[in-house]
C-alpha atoms as a PDB file:
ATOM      1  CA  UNK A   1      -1.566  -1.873  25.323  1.00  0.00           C
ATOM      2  CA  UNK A   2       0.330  -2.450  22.303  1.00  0.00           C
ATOM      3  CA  UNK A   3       1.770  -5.509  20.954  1.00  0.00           C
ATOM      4  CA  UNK A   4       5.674  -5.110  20.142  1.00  0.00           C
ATOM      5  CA  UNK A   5       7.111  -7.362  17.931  1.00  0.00           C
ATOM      6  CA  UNK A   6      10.221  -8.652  18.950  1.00  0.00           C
ATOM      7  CA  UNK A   7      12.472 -10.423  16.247  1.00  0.00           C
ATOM      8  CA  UNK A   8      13.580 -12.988  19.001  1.00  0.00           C
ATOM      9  CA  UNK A   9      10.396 -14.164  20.093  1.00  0.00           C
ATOM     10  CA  UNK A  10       7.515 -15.868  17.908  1.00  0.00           C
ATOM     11  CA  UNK A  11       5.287 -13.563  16.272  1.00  0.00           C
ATOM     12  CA  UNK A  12       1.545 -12.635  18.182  1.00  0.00           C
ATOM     13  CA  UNK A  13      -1.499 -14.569  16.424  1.00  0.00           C
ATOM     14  CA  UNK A  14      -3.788 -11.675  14.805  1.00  0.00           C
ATOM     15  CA  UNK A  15      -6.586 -11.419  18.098  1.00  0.00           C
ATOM     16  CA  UNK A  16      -9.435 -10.915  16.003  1.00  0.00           C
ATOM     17  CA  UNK A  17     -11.037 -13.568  14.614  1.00  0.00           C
ATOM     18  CA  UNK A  18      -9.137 -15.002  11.108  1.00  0.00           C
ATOM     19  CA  UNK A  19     -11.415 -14.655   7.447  1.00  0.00           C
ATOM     20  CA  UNK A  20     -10.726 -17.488   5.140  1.00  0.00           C
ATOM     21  CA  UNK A  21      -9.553 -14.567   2.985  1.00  0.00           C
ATOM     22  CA  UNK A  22      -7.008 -12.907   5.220  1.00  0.00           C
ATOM     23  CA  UNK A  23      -5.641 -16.260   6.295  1.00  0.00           C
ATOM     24  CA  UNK A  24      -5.257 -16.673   2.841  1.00  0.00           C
ATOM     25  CA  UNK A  25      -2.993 -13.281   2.133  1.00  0.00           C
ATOM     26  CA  UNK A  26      -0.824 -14.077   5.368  1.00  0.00           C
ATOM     27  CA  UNK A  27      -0.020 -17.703   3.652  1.00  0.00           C
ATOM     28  CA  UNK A  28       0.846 -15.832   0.463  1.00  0.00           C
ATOM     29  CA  UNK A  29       3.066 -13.561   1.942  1.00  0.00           C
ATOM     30  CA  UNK A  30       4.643 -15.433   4.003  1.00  0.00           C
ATOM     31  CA  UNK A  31       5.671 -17.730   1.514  1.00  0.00           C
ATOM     32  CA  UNK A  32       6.723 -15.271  -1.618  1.00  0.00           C
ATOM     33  CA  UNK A  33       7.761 -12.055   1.261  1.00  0.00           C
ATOM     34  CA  UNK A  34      11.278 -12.223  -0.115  1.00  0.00           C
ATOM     35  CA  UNK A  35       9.801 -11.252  -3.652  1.00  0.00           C
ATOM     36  CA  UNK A  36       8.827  -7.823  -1.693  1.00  0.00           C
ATOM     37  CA  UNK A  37      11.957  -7.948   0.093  1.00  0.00           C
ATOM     38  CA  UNK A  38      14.289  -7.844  -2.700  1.00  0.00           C
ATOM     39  CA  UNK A  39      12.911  -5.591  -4.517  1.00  0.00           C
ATOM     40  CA  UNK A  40      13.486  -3.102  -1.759  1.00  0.00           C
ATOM     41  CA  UNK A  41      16.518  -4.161  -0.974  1.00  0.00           C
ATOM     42  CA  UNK A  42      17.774  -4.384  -4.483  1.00  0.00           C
ATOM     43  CA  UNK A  43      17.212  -1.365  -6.256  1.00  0.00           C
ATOM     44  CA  UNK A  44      19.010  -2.383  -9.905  1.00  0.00           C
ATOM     45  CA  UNK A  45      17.932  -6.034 -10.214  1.00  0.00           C
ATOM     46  CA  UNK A  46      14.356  -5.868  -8.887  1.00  0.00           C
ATOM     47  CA  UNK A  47      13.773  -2.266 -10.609  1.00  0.00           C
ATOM     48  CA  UNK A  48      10.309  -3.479 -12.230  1.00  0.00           C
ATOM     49  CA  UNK A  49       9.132  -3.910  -8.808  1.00  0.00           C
ATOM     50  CA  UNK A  50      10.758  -1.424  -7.268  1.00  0.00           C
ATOM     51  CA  UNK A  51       9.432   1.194  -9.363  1.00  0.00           C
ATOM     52  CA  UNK A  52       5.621   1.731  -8.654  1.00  0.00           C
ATOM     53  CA  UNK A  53       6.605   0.718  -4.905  1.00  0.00           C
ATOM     54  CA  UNK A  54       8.945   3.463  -4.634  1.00  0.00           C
ATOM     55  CA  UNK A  55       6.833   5.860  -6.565  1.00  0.00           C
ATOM     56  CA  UNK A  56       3.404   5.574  -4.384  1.00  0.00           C
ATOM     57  CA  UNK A  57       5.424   5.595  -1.749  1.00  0.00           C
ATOM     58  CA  UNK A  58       6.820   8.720  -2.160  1.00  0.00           C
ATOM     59  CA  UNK A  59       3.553  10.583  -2.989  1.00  0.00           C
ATOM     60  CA  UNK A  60       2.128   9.506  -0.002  1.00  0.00           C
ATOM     61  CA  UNK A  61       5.200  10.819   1.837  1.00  0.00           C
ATOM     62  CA  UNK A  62       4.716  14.429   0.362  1.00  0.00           C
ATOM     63  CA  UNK A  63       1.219  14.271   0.938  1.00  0.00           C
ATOM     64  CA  UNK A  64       1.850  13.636   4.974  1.00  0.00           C
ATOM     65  CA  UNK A  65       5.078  15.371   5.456  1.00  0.00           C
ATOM     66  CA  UNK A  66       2.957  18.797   7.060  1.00  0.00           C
ATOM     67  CA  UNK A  67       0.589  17.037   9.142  1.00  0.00           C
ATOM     68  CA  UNK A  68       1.260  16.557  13.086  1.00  0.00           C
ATOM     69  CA  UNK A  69       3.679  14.401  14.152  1.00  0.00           C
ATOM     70  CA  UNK A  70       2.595  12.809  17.126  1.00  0.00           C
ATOM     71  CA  UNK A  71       1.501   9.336  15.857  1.00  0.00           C
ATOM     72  CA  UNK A  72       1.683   7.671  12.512  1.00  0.00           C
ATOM     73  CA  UNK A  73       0.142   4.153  11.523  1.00  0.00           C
ATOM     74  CA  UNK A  74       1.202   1.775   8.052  1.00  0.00           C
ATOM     75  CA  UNK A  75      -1.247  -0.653   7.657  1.00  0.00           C
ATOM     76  CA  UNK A  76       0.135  -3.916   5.909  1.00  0.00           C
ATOM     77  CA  UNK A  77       3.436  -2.133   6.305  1.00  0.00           C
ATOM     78  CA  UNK A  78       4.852  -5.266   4.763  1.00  0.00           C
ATOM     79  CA  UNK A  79       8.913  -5.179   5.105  1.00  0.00           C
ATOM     80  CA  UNK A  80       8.798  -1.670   6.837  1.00  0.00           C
ATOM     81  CA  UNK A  81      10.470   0.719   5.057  1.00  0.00           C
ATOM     82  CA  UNK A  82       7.861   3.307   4.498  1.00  0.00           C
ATOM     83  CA  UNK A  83       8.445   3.275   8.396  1.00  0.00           C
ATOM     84  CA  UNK A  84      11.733   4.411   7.981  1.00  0.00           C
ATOM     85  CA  UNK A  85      10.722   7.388   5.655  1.00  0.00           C
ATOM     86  CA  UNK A  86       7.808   8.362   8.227  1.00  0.00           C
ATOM     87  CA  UNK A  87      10.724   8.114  10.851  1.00  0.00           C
ATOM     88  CA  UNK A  88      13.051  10.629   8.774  1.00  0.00           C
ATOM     89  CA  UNK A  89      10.096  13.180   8.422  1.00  0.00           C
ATOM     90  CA  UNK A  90       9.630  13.422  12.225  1.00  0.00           C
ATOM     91  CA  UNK A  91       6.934  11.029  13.606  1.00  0.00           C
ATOM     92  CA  UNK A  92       7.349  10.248  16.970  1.00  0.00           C
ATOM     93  CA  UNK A  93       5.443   7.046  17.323  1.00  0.00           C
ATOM     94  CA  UNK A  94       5.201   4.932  14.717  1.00  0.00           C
ATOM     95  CA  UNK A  95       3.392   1.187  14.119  1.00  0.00           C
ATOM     96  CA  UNK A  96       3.595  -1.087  11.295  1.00  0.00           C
ATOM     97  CA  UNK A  97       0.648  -3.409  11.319  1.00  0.00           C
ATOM     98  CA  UNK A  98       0.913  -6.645   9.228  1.00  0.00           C
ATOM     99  CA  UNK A  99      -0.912 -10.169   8.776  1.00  0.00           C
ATOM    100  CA  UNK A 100       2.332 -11.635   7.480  1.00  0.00           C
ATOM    101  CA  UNK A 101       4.762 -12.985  10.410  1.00  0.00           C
ATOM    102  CA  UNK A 102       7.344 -13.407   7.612  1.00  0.00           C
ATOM    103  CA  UNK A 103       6.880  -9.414   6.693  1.00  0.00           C
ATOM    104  CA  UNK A 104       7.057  -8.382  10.138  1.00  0.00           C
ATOM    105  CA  UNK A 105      10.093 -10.388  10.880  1.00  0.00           C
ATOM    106  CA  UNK A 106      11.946  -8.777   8.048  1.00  0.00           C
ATOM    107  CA  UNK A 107      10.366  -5.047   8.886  1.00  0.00           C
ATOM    108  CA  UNK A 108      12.137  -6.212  12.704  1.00  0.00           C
ATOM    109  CA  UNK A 109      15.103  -6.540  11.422  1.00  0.00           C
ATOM    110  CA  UNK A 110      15.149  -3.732   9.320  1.00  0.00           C
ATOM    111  CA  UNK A 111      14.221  -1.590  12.194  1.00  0.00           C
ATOM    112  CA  UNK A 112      17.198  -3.025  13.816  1.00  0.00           C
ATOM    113  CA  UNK A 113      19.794  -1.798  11.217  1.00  0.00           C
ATOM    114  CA  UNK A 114      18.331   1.692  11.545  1.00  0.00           C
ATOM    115  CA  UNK A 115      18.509   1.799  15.297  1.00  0.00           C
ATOM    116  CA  UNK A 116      14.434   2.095  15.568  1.00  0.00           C
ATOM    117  CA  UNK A 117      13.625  -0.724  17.905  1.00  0.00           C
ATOM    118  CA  UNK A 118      10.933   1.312  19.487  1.00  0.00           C
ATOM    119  CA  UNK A 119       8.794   0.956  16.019  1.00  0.00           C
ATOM    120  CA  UNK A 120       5.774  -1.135  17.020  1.00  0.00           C
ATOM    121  CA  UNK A 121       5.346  -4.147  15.061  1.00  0.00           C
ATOM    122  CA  UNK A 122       1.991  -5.818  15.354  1.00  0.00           C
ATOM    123  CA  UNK A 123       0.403  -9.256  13.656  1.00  0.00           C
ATOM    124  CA  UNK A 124      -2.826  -8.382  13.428  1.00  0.00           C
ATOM    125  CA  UNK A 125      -6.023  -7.909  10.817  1.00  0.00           C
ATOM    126  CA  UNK A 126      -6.061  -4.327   8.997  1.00  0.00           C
ATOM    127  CA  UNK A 127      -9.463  -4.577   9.562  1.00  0.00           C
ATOM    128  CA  UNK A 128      -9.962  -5.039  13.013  1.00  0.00           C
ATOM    129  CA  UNK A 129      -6.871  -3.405  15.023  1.00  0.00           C
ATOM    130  CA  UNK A 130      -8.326  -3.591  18.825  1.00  0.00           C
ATOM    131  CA  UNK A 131      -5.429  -2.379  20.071  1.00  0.00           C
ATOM    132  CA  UNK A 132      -5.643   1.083  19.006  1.00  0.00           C
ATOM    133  CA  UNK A 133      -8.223   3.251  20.670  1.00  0.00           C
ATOM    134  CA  UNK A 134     -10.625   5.006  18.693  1.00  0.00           C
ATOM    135  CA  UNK A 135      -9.675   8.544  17.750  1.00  0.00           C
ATOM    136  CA  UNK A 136      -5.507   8.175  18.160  1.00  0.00           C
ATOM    137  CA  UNK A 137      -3.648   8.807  14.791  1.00  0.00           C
ATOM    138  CA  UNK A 138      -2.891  11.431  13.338  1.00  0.00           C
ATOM    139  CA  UNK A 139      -1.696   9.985   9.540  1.00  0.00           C
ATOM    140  CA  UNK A 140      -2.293   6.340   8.420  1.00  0.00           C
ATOM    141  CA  UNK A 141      -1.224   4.813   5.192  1.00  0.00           C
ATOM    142  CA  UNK A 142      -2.468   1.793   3.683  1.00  0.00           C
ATOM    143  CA  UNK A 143      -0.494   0.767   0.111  1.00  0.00           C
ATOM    144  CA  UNK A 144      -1.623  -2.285  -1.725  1.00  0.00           C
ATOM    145  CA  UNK A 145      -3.644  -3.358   0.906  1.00  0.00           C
ATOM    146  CA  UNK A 146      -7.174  -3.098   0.619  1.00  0.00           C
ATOM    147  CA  UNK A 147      -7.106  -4.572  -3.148  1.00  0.00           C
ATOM    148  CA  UNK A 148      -6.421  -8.147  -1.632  1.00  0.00           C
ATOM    149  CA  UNK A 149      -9.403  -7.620   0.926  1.00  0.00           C
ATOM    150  CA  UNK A 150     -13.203  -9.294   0.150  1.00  0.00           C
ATOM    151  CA  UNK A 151     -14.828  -5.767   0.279  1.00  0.00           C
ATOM    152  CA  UNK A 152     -13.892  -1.723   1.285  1.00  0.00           C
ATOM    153  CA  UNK A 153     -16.416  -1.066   3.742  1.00  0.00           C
ATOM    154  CA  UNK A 154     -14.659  -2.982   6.781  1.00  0.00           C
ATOM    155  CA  UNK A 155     -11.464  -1.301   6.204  1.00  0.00           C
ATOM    156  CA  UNK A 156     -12.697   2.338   5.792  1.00  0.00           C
ATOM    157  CA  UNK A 157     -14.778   1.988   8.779  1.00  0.00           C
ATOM    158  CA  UNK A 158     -11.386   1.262  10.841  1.00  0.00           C
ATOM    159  CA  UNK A 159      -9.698   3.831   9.350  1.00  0.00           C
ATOM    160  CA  UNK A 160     -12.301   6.599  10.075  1.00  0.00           C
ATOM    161  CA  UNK A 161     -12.719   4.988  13.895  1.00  0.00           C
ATOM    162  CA  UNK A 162      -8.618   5.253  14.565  1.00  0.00           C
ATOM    163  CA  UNK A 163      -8.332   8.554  13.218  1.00  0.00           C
ATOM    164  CA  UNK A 164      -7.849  11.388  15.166  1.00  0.00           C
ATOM    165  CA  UNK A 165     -10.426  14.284  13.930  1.00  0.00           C
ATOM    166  CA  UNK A 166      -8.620  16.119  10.935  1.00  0.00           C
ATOM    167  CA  UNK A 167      -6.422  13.458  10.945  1.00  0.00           C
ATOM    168  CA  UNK A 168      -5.019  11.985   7.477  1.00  0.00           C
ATOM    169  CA  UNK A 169      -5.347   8.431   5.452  1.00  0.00           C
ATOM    170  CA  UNK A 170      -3.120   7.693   2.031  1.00  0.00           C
ATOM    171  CA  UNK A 171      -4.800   4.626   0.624  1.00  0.00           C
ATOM    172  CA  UNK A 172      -3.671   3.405  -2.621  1.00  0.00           C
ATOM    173  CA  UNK A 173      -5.995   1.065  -4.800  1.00  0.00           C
ATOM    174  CA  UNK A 174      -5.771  -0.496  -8.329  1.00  0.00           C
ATOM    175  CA  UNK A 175      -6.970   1.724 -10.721  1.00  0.00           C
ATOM    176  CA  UNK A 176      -9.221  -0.132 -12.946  1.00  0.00           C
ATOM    177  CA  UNK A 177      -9.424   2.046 -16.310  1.00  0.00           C
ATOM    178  CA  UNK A 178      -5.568   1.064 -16.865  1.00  0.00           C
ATOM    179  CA  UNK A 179      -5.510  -0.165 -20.200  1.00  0.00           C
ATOM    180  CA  UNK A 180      -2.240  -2.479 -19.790  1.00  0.00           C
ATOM    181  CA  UNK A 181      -3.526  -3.918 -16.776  1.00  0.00           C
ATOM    182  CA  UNK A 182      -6.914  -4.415 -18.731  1.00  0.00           C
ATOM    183  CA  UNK A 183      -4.761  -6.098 -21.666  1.00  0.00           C
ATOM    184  CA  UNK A 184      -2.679  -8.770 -19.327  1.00  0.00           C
ATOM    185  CA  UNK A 185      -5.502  -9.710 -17.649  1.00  0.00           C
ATOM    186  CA  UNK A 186      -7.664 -10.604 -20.444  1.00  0.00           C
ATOM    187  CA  UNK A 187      -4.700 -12.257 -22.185  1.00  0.00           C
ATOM    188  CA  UNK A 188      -3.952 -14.185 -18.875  1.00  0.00           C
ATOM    189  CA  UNK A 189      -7.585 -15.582 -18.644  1.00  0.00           C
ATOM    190  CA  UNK A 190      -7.482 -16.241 -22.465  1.00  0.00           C
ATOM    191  CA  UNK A 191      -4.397 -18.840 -22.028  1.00  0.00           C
ATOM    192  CA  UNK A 192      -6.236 -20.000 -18.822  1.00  0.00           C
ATOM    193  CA  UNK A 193      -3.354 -18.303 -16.576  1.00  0.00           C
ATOM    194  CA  UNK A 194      -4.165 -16.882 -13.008  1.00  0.00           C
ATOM    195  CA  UNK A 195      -3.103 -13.306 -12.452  1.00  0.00           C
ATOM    196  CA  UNK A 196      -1.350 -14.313  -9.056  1.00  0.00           C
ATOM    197  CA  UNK A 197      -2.128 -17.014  -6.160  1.00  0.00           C
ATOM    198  CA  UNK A 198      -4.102 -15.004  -4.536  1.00  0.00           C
ATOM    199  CA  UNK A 199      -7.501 -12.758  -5.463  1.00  0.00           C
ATOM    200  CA  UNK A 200      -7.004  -8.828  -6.336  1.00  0.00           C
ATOM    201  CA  UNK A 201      -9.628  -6.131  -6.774  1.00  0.00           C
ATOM    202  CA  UNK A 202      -9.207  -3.629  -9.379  1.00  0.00           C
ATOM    203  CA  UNK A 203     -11.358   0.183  -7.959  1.00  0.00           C
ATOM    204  CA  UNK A 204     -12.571   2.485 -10.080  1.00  0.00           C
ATOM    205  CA  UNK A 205     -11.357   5.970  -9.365  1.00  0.00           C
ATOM    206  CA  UNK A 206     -15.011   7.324  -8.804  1.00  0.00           C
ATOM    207  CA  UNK A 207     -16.450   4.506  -7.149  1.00  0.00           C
ATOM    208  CA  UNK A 208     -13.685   4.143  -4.496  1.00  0.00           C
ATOM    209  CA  UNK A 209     -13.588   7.800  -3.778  1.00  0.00           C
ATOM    210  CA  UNK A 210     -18.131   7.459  -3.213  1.00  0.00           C
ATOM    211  CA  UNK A 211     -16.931   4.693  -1.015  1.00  0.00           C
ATOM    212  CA  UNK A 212     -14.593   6.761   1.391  1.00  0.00           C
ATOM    213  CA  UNK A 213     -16.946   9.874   1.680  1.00  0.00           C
ATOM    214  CA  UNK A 214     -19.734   6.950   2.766  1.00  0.00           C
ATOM    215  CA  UNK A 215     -17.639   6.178   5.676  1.00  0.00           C
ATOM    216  CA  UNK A 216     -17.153   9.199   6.746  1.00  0.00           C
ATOM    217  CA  UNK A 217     -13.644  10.208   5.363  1.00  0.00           C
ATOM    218  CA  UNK A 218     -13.447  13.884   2.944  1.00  0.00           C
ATOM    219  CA  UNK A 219     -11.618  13.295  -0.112  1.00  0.00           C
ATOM    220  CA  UNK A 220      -8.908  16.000  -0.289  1.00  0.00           C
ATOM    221  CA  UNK A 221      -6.254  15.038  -2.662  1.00  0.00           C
ATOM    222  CA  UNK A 222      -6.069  12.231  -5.880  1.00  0.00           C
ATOM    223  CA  UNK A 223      -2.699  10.930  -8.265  1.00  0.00           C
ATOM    224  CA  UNK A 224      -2.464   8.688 -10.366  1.00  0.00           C
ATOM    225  CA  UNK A 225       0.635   6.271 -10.238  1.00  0.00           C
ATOM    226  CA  UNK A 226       3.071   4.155 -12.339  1.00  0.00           C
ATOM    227  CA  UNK A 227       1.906   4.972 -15.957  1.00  0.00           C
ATOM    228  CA  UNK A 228       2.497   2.485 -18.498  1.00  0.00           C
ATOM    229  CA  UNK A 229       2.948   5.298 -20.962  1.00  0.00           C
ATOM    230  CA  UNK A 230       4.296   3.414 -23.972  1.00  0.00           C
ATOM    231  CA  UNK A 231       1.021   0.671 -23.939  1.00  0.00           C
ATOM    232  CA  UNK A 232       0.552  -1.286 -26.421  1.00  0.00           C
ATOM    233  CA  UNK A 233       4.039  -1.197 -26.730  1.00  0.00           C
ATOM    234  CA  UNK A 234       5.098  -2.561 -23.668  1.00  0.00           C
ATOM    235  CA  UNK A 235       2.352  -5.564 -23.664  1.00  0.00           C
ATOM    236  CA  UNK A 236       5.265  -7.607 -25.273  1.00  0.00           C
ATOM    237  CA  UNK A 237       7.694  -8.618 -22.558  1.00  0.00           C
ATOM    238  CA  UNK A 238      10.950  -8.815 -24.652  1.00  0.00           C
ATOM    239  CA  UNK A 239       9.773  -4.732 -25.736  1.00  0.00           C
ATOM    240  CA  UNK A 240       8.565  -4.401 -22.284  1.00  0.00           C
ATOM    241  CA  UNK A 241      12.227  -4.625 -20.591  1.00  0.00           C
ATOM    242  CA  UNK A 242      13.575  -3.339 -23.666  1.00  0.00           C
ATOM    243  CA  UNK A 243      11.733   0.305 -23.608  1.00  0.00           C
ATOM    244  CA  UNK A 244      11.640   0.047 -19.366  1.00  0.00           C
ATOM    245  CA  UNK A 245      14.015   2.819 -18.648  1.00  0.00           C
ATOM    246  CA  UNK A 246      12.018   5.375 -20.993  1.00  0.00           C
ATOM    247  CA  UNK A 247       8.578   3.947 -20.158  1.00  0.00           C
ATOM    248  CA  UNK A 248       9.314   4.597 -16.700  1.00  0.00           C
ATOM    249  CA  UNK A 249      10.843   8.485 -17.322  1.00  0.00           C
ATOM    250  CA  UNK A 250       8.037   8.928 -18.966  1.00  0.00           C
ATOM    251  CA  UNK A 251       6.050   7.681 -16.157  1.00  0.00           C
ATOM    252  CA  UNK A 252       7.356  10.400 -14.121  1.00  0.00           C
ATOM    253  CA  UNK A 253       6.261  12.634 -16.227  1.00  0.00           C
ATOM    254  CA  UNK A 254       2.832  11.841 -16.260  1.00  0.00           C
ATOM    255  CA  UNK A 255       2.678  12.203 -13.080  1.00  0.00           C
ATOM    256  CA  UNK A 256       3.349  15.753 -12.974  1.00  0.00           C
ATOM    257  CA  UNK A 257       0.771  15.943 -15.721  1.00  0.00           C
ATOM    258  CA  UNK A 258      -1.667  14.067 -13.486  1.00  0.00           C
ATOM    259  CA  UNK A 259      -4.701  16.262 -14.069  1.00  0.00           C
ATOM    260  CA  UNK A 260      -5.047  15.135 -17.780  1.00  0.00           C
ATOM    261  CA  UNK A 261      -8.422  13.073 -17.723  1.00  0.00           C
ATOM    262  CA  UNK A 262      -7.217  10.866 -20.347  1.00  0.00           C
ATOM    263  CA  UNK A 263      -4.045  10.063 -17.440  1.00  0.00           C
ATOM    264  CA  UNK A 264      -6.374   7.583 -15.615  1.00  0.00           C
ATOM    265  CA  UNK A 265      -6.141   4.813 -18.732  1.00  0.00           C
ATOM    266  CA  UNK A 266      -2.557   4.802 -18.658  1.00  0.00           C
ATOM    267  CA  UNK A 267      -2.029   4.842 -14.503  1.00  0.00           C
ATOM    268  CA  UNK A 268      -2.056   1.513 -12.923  1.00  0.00           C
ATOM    269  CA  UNK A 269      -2.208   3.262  -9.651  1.00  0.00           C
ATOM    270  CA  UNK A 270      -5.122   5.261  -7.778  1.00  0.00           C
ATOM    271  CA  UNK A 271      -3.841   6.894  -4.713  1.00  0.00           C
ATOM    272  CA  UNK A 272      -6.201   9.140  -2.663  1.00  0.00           C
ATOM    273  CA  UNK A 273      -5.615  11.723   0.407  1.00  0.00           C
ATOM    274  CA  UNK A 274      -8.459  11.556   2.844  1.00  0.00           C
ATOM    275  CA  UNK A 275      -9.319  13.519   5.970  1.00  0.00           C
ATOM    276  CA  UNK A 276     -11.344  12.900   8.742  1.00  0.00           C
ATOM    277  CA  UNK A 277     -13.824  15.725   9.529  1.00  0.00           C
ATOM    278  CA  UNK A 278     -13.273  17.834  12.844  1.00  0.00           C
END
């Protein structure tokens, strides 16, 4: 049975028992959702979010488009509109799992403007969804979610039990060679600054793709994402917003230069197509 969230009614407690750490990311996004929210909903204002958002999610909608149809999962689907997109390319039933009541109650609504009501909503750890059976999916995607988590194995292990055989994960990580990244992290802990209020993980490329294959997922497919391609230009704020529009063309670019080894210093995204074995 699933859970359906239901914009009306107070939001299901996750029924698996709460980490300090996951009760940690549901306070943070409940209280700074509408960062994630605007910058969705506001294409022009919010473009320096709404940039590597839009561009992982993309990929990972190419990547899924050809696979069956039947059932489709979004792990920390956040404010739901990668939902929408899966919709649009012909999934019949579709669930956005969250640990943020304040996400799902903005993915709800937004399900309500596109006439999907019959989206399943559900509060619940990304690490431990008992409600769906083993073997059941046929595509999941999980997007900036497993770099706020304690450790991979947990996740990966879900993942592999909830997909069908031959069935299809897009997980997107931070990519830990990026040099800018690198560069504003070391400057933040220099001036004694934390990166945000809550702990990330940066992966490295190889390491995370060893990590899959361990728990039984076959690495089919990698891109790098969101290239800072002017660095060390754009490490200065004021040049930062200055040069955005042509770092961010450039960006694109990259991207469809991907293979370059060299790519992966620039990239502050790592996002990897995995199959489950028949």
């Amino acid at each position: 049975m699933v859970i359906t969230f239901d914009p009306l009614q107070p939001v299901p407690k996750p029924t698996s028992e709460t980490t300090e750490t996951v009760q940690e990311i549901a306070d943070f996004f409940d209280k700074h959702g509408d960062t994630w929210r605007l910058a969705y909903n506001n294409e022009i204002e919010h473009w320096n979010q709404y940039f590597p958002l839009r561009r992982r999610e993309a990929w990972a909608l190419t990547q899924i488009r050809d696979e069956p149809k039947e059932t489709a999962v979004d792990l920390g689907c956040g404010t739901g509109h990668a939902l929408i997109k899966m919709r649009q390319l012909g999934f019949q039933q579709l669930m956005g799992v969250d640990i943020s009541s304040e996400m799902l109650s903005a993915a709800a609504s937004l399900m309500e403007e596109n006439q999907l009501q019959d989206v399943q909503l559900v509060n619940a750890d990304v690490q431990n969804i008992a409600l769906l059976a083993d073997d059941s999916v046929d595509v999941c995607t999980a997007l900036g979610v497993i770099e706020y988590l304690d450790e991979d194995g947990p996740l990966l292990a879900e993942i592999e039990r909830i997909l069908k055989p031959g069935g299809v994960a897009i997980i997107q990580t931070r990519n830990y060679p990026c040099l800018f990244v690198r560069t504003r992290k070391l400057g933040r802990r220099l001036l004694s600054r934390r990166e945000t209020k809550i702990a990330h993980r940066e992966h490295s490329p190889g390491n995370f793709k060893a990590a899959a294959r361990r728990h039984g997922l076959r690495v089919e497919r990698q891109r790098f994402i969101h290239y800072y391609a002017l660095f060390p230009l754009t490490i200065v704020a004021p040049l930062r917003r200055l040069l955005q529009p042509l770092d961010h063309w450039l960006s694109k670019q990259c991207e469809r230069a991907g293979a370059l080894g060299v790519s992966r210093f620039f990239a502050s995204m790592h996002v990897l197509k995995l199959r489950k074995p028949v």
